[in-house]
Protein backbone atom coordinates (compact mmCIF):
# COMPACT_ATOMS: atom_id res chain seq x y z
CA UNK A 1 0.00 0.00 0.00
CA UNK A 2 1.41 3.44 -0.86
CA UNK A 3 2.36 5.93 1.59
CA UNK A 4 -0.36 8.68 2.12
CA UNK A 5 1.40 12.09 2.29
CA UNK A 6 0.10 15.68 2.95
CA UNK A 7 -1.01 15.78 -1.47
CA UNK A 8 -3.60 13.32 -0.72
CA UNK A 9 -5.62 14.57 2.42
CA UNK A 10 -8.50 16.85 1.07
CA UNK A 11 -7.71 20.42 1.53
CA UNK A 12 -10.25 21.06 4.34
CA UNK A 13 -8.57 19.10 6.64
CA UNK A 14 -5.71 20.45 5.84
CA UNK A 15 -6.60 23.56 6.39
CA UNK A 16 -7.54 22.60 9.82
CA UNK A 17 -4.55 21.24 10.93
CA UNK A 18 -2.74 24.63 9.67
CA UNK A 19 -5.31 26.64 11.93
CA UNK A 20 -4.66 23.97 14.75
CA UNK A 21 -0.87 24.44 14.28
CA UNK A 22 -0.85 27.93 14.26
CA UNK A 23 -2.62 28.74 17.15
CA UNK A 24 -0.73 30.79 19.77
CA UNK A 25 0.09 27.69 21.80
CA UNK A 26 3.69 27.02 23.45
CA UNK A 27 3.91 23.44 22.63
CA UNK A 28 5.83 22.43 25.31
CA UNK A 29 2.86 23.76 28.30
CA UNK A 30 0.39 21.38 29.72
CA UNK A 31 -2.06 23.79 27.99
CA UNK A 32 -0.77 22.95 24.30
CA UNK A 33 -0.88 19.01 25.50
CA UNK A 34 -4.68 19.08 26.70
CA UNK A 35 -5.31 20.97 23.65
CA UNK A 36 -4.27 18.21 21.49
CA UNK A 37 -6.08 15.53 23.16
CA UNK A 38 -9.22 17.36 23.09
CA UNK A 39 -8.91 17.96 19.26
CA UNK A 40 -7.82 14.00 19.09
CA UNK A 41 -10.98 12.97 21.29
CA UNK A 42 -13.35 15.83 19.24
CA UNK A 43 -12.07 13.74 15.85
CA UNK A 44 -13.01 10.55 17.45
CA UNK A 45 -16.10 11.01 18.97
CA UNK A 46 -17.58 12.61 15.66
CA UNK A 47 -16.67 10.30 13.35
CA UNK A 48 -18.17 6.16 13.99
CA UNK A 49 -15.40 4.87 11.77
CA UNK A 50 -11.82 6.58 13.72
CA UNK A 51 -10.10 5.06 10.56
CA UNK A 52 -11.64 7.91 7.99
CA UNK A 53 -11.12 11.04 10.34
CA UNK A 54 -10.32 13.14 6.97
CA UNK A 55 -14.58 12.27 6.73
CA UNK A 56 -15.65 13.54 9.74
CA UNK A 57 -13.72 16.57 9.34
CA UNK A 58 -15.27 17.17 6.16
CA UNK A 59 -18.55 16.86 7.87
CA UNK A 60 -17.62 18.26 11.00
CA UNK A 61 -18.83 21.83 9.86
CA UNK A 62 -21.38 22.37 7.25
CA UNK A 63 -22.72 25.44 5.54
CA UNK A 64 -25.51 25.11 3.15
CA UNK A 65 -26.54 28.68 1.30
CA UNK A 66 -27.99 27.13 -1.83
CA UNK A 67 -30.46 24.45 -3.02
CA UNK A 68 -27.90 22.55 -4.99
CA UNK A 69 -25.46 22.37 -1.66
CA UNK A 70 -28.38 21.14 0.06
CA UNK A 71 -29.54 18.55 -2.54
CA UNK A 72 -25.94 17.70 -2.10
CA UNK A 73 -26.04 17.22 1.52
CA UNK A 74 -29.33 15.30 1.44
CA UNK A 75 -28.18 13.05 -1.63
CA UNK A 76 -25.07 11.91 0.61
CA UNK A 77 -25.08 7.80 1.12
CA UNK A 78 -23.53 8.77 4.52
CA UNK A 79 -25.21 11.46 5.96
CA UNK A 80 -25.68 10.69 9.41
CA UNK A 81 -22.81 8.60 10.29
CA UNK A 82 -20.61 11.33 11.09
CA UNK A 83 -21.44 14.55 13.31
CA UNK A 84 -21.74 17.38 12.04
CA UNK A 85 -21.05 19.99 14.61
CA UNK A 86 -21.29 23.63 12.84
CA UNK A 87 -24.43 23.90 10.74
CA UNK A 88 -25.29 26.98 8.83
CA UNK A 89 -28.42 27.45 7.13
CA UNK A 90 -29.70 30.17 4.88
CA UNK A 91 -32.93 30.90 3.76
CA UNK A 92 -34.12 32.86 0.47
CA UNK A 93 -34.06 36.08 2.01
CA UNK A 94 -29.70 35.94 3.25
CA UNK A 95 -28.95 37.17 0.05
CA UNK A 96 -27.83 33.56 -2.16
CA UNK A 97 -30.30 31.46 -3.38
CA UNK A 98 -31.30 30.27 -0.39
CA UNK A 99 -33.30 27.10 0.99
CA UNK A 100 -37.04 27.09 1.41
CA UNK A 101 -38.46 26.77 4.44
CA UNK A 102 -39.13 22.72 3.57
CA UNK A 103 -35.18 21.91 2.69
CA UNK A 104 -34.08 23.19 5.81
CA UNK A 105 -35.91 21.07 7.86
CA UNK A 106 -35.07 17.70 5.97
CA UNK A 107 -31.72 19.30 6.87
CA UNK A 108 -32.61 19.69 10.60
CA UNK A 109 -33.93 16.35 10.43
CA UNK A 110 -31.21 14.43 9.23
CA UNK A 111 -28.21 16.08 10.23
CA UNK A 112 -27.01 14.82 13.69
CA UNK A 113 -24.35 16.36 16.30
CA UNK A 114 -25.02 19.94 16.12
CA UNK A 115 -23.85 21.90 18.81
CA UNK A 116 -23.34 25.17 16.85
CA UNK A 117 -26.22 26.43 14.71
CA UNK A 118 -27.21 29.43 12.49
CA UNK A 119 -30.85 30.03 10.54
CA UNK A 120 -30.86 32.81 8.39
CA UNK A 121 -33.62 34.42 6.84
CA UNK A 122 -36.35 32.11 6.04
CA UNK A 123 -39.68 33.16 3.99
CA UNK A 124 -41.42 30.14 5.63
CA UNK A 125 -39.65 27.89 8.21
CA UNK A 126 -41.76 26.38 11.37
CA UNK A 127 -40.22 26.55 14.42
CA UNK A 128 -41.48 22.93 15.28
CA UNK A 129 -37.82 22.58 13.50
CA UNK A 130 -36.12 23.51 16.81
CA UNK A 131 -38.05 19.94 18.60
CA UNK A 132 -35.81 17.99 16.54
CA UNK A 133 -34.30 15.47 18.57
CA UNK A 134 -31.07 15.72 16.74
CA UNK A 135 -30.74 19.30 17.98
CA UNK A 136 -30.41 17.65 22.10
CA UNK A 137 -26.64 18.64 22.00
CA UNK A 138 -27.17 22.42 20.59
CA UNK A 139 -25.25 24.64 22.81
CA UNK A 140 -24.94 27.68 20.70
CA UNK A 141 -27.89 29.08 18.57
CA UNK A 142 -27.77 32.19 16.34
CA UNK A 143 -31.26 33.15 15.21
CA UNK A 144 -31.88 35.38 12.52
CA UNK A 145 -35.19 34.27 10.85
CA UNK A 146 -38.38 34.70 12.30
CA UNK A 147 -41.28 32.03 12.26
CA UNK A 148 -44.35 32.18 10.48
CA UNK A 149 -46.46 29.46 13.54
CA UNK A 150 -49.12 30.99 15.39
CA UNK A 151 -48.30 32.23 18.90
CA UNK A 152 -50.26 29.16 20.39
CA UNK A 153 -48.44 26.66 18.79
CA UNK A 154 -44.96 28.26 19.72
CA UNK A 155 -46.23 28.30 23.32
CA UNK A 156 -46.43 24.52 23.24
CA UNK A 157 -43.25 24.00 21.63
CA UNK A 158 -40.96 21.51 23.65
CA UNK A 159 -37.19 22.19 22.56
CA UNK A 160 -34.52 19.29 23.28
CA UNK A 161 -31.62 21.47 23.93
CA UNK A 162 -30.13 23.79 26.95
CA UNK A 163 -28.60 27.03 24.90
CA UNK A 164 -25.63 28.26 26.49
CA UNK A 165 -25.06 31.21 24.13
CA UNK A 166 -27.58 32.70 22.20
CA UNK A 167 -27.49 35.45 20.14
CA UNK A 168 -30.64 37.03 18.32
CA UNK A 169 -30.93 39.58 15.37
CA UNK A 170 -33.54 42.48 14.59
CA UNK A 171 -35.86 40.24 13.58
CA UNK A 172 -39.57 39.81 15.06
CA UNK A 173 -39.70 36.41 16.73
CA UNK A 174 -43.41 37.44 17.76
CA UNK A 175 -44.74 37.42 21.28
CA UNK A 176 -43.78 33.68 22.40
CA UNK A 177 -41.20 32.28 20.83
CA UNK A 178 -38.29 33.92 23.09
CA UNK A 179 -39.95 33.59 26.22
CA UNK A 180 -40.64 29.82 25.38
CA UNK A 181 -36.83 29.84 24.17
CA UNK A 182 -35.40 31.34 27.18
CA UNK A 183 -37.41 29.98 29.48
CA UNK A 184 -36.10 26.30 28.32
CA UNK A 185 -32.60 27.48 29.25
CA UNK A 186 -32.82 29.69 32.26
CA UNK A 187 -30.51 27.76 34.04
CA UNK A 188 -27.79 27.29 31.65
CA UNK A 189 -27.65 30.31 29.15
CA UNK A 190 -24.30 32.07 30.12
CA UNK A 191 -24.09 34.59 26.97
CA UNK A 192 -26.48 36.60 25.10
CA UNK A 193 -26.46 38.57 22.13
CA UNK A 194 -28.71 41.37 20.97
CA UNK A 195 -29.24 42.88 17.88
CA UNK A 196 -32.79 43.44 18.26
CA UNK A 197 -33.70 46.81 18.36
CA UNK A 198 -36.16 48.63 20.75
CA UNK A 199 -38.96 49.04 17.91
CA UNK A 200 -39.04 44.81 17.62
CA UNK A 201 -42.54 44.15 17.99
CA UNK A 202 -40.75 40.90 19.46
CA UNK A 203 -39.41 43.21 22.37
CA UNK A 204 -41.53 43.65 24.64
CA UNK A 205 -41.42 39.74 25.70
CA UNK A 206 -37.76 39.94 25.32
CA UNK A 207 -38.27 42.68 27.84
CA UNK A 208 -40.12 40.04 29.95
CA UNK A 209 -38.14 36.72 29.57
CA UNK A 210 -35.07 38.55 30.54
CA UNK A 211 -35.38 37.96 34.31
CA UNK A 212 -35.58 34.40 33.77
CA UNK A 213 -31.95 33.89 32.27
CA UNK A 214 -30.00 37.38 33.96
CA UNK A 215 -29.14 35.79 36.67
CA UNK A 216 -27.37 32.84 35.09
CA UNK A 217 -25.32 35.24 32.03
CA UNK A 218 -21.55 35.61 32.29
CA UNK A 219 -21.71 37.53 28.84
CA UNK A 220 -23.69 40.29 27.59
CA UNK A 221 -23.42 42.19 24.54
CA UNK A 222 -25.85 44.93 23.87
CA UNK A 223 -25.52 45.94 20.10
CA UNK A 224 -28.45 48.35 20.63
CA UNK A 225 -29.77 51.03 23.02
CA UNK A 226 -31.94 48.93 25.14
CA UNK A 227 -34.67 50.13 26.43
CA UNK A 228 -35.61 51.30 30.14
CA UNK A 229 -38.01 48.09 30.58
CA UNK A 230 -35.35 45.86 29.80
CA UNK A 231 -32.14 48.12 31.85
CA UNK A 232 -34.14 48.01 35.08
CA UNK A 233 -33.47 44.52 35.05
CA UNK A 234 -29.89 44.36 35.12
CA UNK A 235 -29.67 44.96 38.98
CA UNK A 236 -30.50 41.01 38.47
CA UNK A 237 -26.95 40.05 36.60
CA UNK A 238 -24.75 39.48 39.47
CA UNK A 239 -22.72 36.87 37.90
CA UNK A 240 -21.86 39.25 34.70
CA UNK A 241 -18.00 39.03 34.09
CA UNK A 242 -17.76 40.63 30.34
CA UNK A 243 -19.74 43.18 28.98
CA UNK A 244 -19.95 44.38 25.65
CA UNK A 245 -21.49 48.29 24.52
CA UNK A 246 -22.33 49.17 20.86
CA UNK A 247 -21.46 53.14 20.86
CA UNK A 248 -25.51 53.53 21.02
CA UNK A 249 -25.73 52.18 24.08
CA UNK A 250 -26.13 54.62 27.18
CA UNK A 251 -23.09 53.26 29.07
CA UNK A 252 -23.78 55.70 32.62
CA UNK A 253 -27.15 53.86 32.69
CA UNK A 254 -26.39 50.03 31.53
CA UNK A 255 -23.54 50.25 34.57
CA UNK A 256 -25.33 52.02 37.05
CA UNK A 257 -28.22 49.26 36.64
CA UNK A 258 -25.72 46.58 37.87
CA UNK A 259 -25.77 45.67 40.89
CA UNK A 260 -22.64 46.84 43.69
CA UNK A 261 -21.79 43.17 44.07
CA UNK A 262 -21.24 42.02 40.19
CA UNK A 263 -17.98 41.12 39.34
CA UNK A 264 -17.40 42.34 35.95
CA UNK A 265 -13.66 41.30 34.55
CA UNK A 266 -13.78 42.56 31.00
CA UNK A 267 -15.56 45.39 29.54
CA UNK A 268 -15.54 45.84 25.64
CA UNK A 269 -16.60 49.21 24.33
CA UNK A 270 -17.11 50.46 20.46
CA UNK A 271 -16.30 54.28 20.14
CA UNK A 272 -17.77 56.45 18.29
CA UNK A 273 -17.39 60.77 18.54
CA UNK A 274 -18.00 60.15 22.15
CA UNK A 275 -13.82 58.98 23.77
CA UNK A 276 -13.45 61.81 25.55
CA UNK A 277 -17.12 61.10 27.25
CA UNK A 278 -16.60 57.47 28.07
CA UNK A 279 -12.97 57.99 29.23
CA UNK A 280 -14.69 60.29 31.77
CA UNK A 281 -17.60 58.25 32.85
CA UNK A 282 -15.01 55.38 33.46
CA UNK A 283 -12.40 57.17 34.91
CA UNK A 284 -15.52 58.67 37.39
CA UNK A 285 -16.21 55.12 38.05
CA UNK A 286 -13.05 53.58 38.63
CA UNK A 287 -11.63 56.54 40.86
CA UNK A 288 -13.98 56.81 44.31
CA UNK A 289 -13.07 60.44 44.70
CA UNK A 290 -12.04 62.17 47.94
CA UNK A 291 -13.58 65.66 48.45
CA UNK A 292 -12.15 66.88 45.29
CA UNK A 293 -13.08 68.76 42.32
CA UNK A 294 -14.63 67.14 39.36
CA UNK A 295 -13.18 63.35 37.72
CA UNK A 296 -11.57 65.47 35.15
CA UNK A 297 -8.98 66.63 37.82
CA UNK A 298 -8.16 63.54 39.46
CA UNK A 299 -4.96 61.56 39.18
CA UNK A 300 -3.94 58.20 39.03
CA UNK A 301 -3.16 58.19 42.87
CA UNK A 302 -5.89 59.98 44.41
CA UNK A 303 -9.04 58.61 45.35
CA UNK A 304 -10.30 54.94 46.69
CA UNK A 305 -10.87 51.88 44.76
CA UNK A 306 -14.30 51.73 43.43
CA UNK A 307 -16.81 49.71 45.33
CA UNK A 308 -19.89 49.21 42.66
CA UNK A 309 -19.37 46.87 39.56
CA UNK A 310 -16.13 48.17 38.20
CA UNK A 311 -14.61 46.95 41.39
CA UNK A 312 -13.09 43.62 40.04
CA UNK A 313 -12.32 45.04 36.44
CA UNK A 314 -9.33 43.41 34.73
CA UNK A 315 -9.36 44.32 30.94
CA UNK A 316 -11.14 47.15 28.64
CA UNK A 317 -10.90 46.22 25.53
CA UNK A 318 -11.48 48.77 22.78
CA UNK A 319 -11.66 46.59 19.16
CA UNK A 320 -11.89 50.27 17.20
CA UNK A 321 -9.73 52.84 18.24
CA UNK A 322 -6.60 54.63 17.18
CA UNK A 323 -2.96 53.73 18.45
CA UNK A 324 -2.40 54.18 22.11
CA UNK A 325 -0.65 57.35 21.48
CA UNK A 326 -3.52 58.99 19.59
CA UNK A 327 -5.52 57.69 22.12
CA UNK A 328 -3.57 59.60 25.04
CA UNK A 329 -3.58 62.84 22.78
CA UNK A 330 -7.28 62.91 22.23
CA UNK A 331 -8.86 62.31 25.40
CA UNK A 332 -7.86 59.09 26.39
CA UNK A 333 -4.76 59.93 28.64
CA UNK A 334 -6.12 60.06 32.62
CA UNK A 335 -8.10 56.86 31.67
CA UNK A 336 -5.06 54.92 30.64
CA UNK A 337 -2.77 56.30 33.52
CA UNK A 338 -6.07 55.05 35.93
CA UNK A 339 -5.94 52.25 34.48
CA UNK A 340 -2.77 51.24 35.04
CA UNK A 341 -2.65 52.72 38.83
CA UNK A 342 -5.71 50.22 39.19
CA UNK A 343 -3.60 46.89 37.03
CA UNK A 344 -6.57 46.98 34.83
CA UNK A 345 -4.80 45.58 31.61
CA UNK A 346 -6.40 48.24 28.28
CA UNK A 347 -6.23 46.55 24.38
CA UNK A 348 -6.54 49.31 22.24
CA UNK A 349 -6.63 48.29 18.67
CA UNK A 350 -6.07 50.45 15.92
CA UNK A 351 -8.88 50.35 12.84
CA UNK A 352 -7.88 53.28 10.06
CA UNK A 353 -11.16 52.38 8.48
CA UNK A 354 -12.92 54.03 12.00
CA UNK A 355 -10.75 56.39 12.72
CA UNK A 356 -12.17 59.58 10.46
CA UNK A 357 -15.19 58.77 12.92
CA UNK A 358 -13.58 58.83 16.55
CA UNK A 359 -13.38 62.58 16.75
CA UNK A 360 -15.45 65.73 15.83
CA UNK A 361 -13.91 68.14 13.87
């Protein structure tokens, strides 16, 4: 038998090895080697036959955007002996050709292992397809369709799975679907997404749902304003540890709705105009003043440690914003030297396509 070299292994699993490889792993640490056996023991337990792991890679993570992928998929004499772990479906409306409503479900009913799934703009897609039994080990769910069942027979919808990361799009899921969804996964759902906007006639039960999964979420991101409804029940997310702010969002009132005892780690920001106004409303924040004059006269040195839910910060992280220097120069300089008086570690990442927009004129 001939010697199989790197030529013959099919280029996706090639291309996850490179990605494995490359990761920013020092081989020689105990992290690298448990790394490697769970990547090993992920190959293994997704694929029935360990001697054709290049097959379960293949199927390992799926997207289907067109009818002729899916008639693929479907048409495959081994579709369902390997897990498929990533699925990502999208309807007529995601811009391709899209599936109907119809092929994604034979999808959802065939396709076994997913833990990590995306619907994307369906015209007409029930969400009895959520029961599926194959969908028991879902863990992450990214919904951006809505559902075209009528609110009773959402409200008697059973699903299978226990989200633990959910993330959900402007979209109008209607008045039962997310409380139904949340509800199902109160206790495990540790990070949530919005992108649903305040005028979502789907809000207002988002609104009310919330309490039923805030006290569970490590991970917020708001990529909206929310409303008042929905801020007055942060007080309830005392095990919040990263945070996340669109530059919409009204960051004085999302913190001051946390409650004193959360122990927020990371907060992530996205600037807009307004650096000089959040480097002061964090800097007022982080700095408990003594009987001083405004935050804007502070340094580094004076003042307490704050006692409400910046207490345990460890990292702000600021994806779009100019180099640390330009940072300094336009506002950004008693935050950073507060910042690191308090050990709180700042990632400041520089994104020239933003940067026109960080600063009036």
């Amino acid at each position: 038998m001939a010697p199989t070299t790197i030529r013959d292994l099919p280029f996706e699993l090639v291309e996850l090895i490179l990605e494995f490889a490359s990761s920013d792993y020092d081989l020689d640490s105990a992290k690298a080697a448990s790394a490697r056996s769970l990547y090993l023991r992920t190959c293994a337990t997704i694929s029935r036959q360990w001697r054709s792991p290049a097959q379960a890679v293949l199927w390992a993570r799926i997207r289907i955007h067109s009818p002729a992928v899916a008639k693929k998929v479907l048409g495959s004499p081994v579709l369902g002996l390997y897990g498929t772990r990533y699925l990502d479906l999208a309807g007529v409306h995601a811009g391709h050709d899209g599936l109907s409503g119809t092929t994604a479900a034979r999808v959802l009913a065939k396709i076994r292992g997913v833990r990590w799934l995306r619907l994307g703009d369906f015209g007409r897609l029930s969400a009895r397809v959520l029961q599926s039994d194959n969908l028991a080990g879902l863990r992450t769910l990214h919904l951006a369709t809505s559902f075209p069942d009528k609110p009773a027979t959402i409200a008697a919808l059973h699903f299978p799975f226990h989200l633990r990361s959910l993330t959900l799009f402007n979209r109008s899921y209607g008045a039962t679907l997310l409380p139904t969804l949340l509800t199902a996964s109160r206790h495990t759902l540790t990070s949530l997404t919005l992108l649903t906007g305040a005028t979502s006639p789907s809000y207002p039960s988002l609104a009310r749902a919330f309490p039923s999964i805030a006290p569970s979420l490590v991970r917020l991101s708001l990529q909206h304003r929310p409303s008042p409804a929905l801020v007055d029940h942060f007080a309830l997310l005392g095990n919040l540890e990263h945070l996340e702010c669109h530059f919409a969002v009204d960051l004085a009132s999302v913190l001051d709705a946390l409650p004193a005892h959360a122990r927020l780690r990371t907060l992530e920001l996205e600037l807009d105009y307004n650096l000089a106004d959040v480097a002061a409303l964090l800097v007022a924040r982080l700095v408990a003043p003594s009987p001083s004059p405004s935050p804007s006269s502070l340094s580094p040195s004076q003042g307490a440690p704050p006692a409400g839910p910046l207490a345990h910060l460890a990292r702000l992280r600021i994806p779009r914003a100019p180099r640390p220097a330009e940072f300094r120069e336009f506002g950004g300089a008693l935050l950073l030297d507060v910042c690191r008086e308090r050990g709180i570690e700042v990632e400041v990442s520089e994104t020239v396509a933003w940067r026109t927009r960080l600063f009036a004129d």
